[in-house]
C-alpha atoms as a PDB file:
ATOM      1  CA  UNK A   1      67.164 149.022 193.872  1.00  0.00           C
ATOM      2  CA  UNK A   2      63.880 147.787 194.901  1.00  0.00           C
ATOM      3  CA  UNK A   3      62.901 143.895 195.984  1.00  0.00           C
ATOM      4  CA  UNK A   4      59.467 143.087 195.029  1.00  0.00           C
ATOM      5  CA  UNK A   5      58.064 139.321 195.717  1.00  0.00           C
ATOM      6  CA  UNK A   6      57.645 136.790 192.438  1.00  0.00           C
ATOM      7  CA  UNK A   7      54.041 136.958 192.595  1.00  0.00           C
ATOM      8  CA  UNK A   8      53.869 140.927 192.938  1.00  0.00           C
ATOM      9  CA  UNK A   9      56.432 140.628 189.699  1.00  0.00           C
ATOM     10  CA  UNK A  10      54.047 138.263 187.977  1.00  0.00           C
ATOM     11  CA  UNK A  11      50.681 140.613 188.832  1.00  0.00           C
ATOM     12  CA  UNK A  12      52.233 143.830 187.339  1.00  0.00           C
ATOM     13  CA  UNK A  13      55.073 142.991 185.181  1.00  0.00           C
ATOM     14  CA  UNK A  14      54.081 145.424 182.568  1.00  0.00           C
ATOM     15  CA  UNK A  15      54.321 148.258 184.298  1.00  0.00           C
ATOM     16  CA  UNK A  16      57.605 146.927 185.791  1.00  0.00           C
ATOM     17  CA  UNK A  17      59.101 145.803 182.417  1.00  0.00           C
ATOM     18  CA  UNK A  18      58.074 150.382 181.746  1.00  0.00           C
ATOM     19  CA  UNK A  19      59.894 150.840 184.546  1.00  0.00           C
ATOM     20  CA  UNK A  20      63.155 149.035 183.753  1.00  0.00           C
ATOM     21  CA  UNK A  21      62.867 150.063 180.326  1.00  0.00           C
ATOM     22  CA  UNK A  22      61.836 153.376 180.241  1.00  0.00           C
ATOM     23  CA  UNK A  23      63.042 155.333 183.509  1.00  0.00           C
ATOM     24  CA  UNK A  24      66.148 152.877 183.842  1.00  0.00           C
ATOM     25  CA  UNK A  25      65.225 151.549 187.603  1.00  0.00           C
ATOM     26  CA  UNK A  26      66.505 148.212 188.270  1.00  0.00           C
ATOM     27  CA  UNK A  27      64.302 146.083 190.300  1.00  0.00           C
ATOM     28  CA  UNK A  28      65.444 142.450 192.174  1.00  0.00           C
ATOM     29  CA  UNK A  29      62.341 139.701 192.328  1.00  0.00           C
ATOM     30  CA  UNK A  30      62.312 137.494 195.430  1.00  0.00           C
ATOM     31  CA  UNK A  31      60.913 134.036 195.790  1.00  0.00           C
ATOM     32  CA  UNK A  32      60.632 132.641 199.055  1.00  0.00           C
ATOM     33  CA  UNK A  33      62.152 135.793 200.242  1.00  0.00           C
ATOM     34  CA  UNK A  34      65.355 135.403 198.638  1.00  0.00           C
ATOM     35  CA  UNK A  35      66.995 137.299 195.360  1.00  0.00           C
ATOM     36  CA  UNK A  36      65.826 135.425 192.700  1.00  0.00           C
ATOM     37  CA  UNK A  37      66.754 137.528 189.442  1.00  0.00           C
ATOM     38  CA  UNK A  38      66.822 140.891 188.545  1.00  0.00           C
ATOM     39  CA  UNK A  39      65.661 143.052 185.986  1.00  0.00           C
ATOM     40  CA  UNK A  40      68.101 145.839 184.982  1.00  0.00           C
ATOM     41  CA  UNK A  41      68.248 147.710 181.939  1.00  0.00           C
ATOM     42  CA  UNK A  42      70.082 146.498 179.001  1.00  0.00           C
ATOM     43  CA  UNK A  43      72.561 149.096 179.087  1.00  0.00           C
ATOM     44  CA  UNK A  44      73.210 147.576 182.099  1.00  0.00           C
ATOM     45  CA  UNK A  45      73.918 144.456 180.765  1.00  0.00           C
ATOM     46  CA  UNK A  46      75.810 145.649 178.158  1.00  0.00           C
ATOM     47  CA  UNK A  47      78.542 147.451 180.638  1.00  0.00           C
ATOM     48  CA  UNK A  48      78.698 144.680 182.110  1.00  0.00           C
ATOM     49  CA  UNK A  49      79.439 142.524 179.352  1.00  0.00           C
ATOM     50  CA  UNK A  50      82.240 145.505 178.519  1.00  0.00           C
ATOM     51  CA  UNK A  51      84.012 144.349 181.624  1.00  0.00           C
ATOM     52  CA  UNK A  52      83.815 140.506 181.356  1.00  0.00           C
ATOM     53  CA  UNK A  53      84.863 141.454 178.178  1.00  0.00           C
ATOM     54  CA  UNK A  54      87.344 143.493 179.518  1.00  0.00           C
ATOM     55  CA  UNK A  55      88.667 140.809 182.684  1.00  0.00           C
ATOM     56  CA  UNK A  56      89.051 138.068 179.635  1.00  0.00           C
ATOM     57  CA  UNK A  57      91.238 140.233 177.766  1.00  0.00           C
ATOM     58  CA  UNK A  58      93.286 141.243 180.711  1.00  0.00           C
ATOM     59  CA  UNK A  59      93.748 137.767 181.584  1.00  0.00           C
ATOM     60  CA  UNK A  60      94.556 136.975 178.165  1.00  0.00           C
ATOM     61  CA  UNK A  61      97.233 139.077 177.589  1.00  0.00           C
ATOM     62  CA  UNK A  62      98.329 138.292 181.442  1.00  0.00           C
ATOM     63  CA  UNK A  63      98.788 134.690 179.922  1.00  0.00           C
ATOM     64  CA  UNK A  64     100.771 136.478 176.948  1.00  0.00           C
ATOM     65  CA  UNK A  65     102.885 138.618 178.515  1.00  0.00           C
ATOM     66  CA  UNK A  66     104.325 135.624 180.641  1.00  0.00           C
ATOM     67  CA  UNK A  67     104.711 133.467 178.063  1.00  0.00           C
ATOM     68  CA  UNK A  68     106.879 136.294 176.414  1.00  0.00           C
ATOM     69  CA  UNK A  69     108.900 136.614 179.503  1.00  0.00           C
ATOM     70  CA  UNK A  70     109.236 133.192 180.001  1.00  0.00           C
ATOM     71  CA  UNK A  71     110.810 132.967 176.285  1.00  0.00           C
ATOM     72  CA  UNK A  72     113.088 135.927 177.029  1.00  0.00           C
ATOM     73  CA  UNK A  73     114.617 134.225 180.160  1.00  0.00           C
ATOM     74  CA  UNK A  74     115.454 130.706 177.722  1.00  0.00           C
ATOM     75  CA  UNK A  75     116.878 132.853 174.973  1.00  0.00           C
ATOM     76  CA  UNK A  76     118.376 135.201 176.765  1.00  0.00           C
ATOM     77  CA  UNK A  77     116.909 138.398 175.370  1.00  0.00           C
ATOM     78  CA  UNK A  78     115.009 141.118 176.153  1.00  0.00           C
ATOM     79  CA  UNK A  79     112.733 143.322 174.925  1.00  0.00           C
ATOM     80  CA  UNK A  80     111.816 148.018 175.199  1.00  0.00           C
ATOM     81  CA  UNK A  81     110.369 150.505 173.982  1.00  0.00           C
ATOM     82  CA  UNK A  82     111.223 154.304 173.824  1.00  0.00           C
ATOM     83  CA  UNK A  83     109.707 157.325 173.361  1.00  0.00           C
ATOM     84  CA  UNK A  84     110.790 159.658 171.115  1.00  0.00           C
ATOM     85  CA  UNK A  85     108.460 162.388 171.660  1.00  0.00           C
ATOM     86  CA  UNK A  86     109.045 162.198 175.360  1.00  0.00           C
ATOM     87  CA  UNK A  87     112.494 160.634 174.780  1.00  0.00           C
ATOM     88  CA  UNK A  88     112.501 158.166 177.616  1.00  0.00           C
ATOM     89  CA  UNK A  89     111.857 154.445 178.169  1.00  0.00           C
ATOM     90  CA  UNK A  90     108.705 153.572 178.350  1.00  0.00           C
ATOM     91  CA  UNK A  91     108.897 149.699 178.976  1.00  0.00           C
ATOM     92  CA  UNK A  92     111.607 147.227 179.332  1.00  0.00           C
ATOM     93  CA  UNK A  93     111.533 143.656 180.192  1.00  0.00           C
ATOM     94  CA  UNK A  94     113.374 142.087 183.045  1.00  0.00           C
ATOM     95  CA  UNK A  95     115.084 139.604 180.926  1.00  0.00           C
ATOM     96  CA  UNK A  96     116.555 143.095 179.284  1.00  0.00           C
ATOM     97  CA  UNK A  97     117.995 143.846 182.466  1.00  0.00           C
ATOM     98  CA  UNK A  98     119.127 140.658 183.261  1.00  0.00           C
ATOM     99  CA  UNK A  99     121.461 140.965 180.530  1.00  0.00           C
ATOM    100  CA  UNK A 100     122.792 144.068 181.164  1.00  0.00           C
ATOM    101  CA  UNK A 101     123.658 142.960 184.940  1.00  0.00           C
ATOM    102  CA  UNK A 102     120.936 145.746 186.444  1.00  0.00           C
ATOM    103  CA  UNK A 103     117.766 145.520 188.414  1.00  0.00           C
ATOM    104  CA  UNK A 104     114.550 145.895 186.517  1.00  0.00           C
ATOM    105  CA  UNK A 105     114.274 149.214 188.513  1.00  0.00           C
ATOM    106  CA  UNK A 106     117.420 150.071 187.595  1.00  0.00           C
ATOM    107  CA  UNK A 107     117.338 149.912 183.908  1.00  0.00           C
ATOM    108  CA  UNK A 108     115.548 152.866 183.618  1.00  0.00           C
ATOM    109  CA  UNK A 109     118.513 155.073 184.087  1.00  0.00           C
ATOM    110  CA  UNK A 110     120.999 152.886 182.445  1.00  0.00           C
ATOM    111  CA  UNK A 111     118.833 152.821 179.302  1.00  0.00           C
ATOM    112  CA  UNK A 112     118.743 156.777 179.313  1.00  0.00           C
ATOM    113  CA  UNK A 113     122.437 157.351 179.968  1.00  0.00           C
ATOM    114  CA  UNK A 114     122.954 154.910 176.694  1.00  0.00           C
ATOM    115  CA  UNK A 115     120.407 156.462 174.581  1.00  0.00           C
ATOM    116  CA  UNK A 116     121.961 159.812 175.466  1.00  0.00           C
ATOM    117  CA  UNK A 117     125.527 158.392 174.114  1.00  0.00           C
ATOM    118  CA  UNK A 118     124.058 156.699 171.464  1.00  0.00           C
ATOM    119  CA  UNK A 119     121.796 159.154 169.811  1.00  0.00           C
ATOM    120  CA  UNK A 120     123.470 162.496 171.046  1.00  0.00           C
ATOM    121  CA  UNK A 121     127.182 161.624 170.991  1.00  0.00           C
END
C-alpha cells in the first residue's frame, strides 16, 4: 500500500483514481504527514461491508440465542436437534440438560443411548 502526500493526490489524481480502479492498488493520502483517507477499490469496500454485515448478524443472533436460553431456564425446557443422516445430536441446549440432571457435555451421550432405545428398540 503506498502513502502519497494530499497535494501529490490532488496533482495526479487521475492517474491515481486508474490506478485504484483499474490495476486494484490501494493507495493511503497523508496530510500533514498523517493517514488521512484511503483509496481502495470498491470490491474492497464491498468485502468489507460483507463482514460488518457479517459482525451485526453474529451479534444479532448472539443477542437471540441468549434470549432463547434465558427463556428455557424460566420455563424449564430445552431445546436439540438430531441428525438423521449422521444419526447423532447435533445441538442441545443447556437448559435440556439441566432437566435431565447431566452436564451440557454430558448430554451428548445420554441423548444417543436414548435415541438408540427409542428409535431401535
Amino acid at each position: 500500500m503506498q502513502s502519497i502526500p494530499a497535494t501529490d493526490a490532488r496533482a495526479n489524481f487521475a492517474d491515481l483514481l486508474r490506478r485504484v480502479s483499474a490495476a486494484k492498488e490501494r493507495i493511503v493520502i497523508e496530510r500533514r504527514g498523517r493517514p488521512a483517507v484511503a483509496m481502495v477499490p470498491v470490491e474492497d469496500l464491498e468485502a468489507i461491508d460483507g463482514l460488518m454485515a457479517a459482525g451485526l448478524v453474529a451479534d444479532d443472533l448472539r443477542a437471540s440465542e441468549a434470549v432463547l436460553a434465558r427463556a428455557q431456564r424460566i420455563a424449564r425446557i430445552g431445546s436439540w436437534r438430531w441428525s438423521i443422516e449422521r444419526n447423532e445430536l447435533v445441538s442441545c441446549s443447556d437448559e435440556y440438560a439441566r432437566v435431565h440432571g447431566v452436564a451440557p457435555d454430558e448430554i451428548h451421550a445420554l441423548m444417543a443411548e436414548q435415541m438408540e432405545r427409542v428409535i431401535h428398540p
